[in-house]
Each structure stands twice: as C-alpha cells, then as structure tokens.
N, C-alpha and C. Protein backbone atom coordinates (compact mmCIF):
# COMPACT_ATOMS: atom_id res chain seq x y z
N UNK A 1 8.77 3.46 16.11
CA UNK A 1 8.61 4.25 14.92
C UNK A 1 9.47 5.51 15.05
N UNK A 2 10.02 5.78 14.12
CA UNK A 2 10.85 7.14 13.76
C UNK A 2 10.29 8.41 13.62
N UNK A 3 10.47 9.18 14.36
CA UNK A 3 9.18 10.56 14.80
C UNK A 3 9.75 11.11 13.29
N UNK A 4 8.92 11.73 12.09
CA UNK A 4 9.55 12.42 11.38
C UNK A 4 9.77 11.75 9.78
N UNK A 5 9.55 10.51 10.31
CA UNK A 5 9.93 9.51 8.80
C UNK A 5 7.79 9.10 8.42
N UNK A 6 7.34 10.24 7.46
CA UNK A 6 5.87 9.33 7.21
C UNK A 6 6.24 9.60 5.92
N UNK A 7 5.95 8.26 5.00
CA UNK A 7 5.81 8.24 3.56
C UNK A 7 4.18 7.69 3.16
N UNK A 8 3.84 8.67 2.01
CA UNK A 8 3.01 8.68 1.16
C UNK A 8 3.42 7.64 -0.21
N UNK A 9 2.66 6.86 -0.44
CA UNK A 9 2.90 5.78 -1.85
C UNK A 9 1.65 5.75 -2.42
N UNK A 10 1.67 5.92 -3.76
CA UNK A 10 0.14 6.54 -4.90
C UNK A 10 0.39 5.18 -5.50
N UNK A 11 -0.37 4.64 -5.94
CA UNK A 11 -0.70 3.85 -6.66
C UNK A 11 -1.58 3.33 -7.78
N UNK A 12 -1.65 3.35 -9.14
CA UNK A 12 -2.58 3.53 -9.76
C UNK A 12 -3.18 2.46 -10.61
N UNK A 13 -3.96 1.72 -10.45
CA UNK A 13 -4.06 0.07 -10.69
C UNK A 13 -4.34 0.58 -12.29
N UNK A 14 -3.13 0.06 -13.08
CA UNK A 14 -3.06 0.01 -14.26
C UNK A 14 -3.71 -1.21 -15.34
N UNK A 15 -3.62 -2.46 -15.19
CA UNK A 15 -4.50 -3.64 -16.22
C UNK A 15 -4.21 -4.73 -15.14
N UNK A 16 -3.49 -4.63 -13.92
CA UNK A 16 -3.86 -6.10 -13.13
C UNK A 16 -3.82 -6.07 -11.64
N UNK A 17 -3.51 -6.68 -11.13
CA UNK A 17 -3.53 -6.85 -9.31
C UNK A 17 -1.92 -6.25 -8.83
N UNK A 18 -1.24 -6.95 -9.86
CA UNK A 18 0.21 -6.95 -9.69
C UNK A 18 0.50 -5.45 -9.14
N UNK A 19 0.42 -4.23 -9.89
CA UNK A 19 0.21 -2.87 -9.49
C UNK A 19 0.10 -2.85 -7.96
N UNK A 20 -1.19 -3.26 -7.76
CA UNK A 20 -1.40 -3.26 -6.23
C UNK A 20 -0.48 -3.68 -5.25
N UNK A 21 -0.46 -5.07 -5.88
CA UNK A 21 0.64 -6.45 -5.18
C UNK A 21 1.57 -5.61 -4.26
N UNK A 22 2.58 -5.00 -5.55
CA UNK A 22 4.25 -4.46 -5.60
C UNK A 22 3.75 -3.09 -4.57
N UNK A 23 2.71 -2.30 -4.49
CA UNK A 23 3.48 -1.33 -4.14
C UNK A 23 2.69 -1.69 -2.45
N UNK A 24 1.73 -2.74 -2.42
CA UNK A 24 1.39 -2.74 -0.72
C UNK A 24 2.67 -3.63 -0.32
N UNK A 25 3.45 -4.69 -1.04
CA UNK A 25 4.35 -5.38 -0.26
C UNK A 25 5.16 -4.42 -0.24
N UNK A 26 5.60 -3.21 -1.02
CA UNK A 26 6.95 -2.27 -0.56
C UNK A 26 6.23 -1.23 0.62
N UNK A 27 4.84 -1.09 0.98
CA UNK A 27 4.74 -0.20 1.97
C UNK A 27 4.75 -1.03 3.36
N UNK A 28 4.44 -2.53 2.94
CA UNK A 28 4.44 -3.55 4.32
C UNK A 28 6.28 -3.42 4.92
N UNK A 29 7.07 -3.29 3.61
CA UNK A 29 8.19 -3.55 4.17
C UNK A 29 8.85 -2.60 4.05
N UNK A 30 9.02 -1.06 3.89
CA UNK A 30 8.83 0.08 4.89
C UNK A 30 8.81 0.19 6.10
N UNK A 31 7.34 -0.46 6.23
CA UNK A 31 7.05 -0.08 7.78
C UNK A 31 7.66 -0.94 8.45
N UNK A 32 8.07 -2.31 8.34
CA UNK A 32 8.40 -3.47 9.19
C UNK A 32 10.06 -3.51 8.64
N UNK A 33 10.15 -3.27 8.05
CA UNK A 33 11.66 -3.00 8.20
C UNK A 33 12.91 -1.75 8.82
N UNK A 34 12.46 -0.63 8.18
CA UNK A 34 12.79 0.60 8.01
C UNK A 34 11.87 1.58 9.33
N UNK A 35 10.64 0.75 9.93
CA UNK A 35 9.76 1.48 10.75
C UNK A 35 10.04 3.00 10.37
N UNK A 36 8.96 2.82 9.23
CA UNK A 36 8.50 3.87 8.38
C UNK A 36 6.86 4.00 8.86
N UNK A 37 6.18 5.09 9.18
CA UNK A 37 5.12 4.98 9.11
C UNK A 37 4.22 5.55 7.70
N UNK A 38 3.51 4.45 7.10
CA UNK A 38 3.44 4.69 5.70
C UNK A 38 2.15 4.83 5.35
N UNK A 39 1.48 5.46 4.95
CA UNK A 39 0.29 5.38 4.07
C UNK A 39 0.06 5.25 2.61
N UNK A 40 -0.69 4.02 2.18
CA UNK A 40 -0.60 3.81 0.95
C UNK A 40 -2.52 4.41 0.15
N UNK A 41 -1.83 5.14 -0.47
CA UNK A 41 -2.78 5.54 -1.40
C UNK A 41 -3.33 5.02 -2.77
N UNK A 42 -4.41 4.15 -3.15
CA UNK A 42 -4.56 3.34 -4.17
C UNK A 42 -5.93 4.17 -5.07
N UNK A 43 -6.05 4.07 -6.59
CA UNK A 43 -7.52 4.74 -6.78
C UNK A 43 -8.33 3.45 -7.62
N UNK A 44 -7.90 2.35 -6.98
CA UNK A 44 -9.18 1.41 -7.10
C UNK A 44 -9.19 0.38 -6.00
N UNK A 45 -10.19 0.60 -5.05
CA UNK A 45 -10.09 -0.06 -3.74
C UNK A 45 -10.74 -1.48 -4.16
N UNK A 46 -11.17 -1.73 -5.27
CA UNK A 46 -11.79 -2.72 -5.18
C UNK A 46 -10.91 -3.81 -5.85
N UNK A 47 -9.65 -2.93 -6.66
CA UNK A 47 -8.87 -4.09 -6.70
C UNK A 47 -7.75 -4.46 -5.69
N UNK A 48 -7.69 -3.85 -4.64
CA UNK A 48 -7.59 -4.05 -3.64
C UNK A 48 -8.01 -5.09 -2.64
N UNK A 49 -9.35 -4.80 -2.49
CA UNK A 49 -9.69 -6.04 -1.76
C UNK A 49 -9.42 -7.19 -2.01
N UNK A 50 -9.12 -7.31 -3.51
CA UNK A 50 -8.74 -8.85 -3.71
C UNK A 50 -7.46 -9.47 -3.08
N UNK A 51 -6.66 -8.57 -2.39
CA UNK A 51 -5.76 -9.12 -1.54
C UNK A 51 -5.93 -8.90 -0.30
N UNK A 52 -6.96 -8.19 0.39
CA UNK A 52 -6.76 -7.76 1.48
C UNK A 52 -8.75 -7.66 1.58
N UNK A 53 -9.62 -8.91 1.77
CA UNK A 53 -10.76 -8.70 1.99
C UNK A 53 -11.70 -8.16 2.99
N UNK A 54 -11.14 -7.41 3.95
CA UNK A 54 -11.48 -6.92 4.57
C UNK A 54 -11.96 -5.31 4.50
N UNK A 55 -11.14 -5.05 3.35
CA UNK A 55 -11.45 -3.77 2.59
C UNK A 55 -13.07 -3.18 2.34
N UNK A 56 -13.41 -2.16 2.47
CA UNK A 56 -14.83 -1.82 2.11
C UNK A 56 -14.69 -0.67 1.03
N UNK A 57 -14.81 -0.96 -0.21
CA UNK A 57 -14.41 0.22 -1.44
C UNK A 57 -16.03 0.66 -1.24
C-alpha cells in the first residue's frame, strides 16, 4: 500500500442496487489495482447487503 494515497467514495443509493454495484466495484479496483487504501461510504447499508451479506445495517 502507498503511505499517503487514502480515498474516501460517498455513495448515495438512488432507485436501485446498481448505485451501490458501480461505486463498491470502483473502490474494489482502487485498492487492487492502484493499492489505494479506500473507504467506501454508503447511506443505505441495507442495500448493501444485498451484495455483500455479511453486512449488519
């Protein structure tokens, strides 16, 4: 990881999953490409979990 490189990504689940989809696959590939260390910020965790069930909203 790159000391110095952390990105923040907001996300705001607008009418579907897709919202979610696009911006966790651009923070997955950030980090695994670019070794970005990234935190993704979403304000509905529960549409979230629907890709990632491990989630606790």
């Amino acid at each position: 990881m790159r000391p110095g490189y952390d990105w923040d990504l907001f996300c705001a689940v607008v009418d579907n999953y897709g919202d979610i989809g696009i911006t966790w696959r651009l923070a997955r590939q950030l980090a695994s490409e670019h070794r970005l260390r990234v935190r993704l910020w979403v304000d509905d965790l529960a549409a979230f979990r629907c890709l990632r069930p491990e989630i606790d909203p």
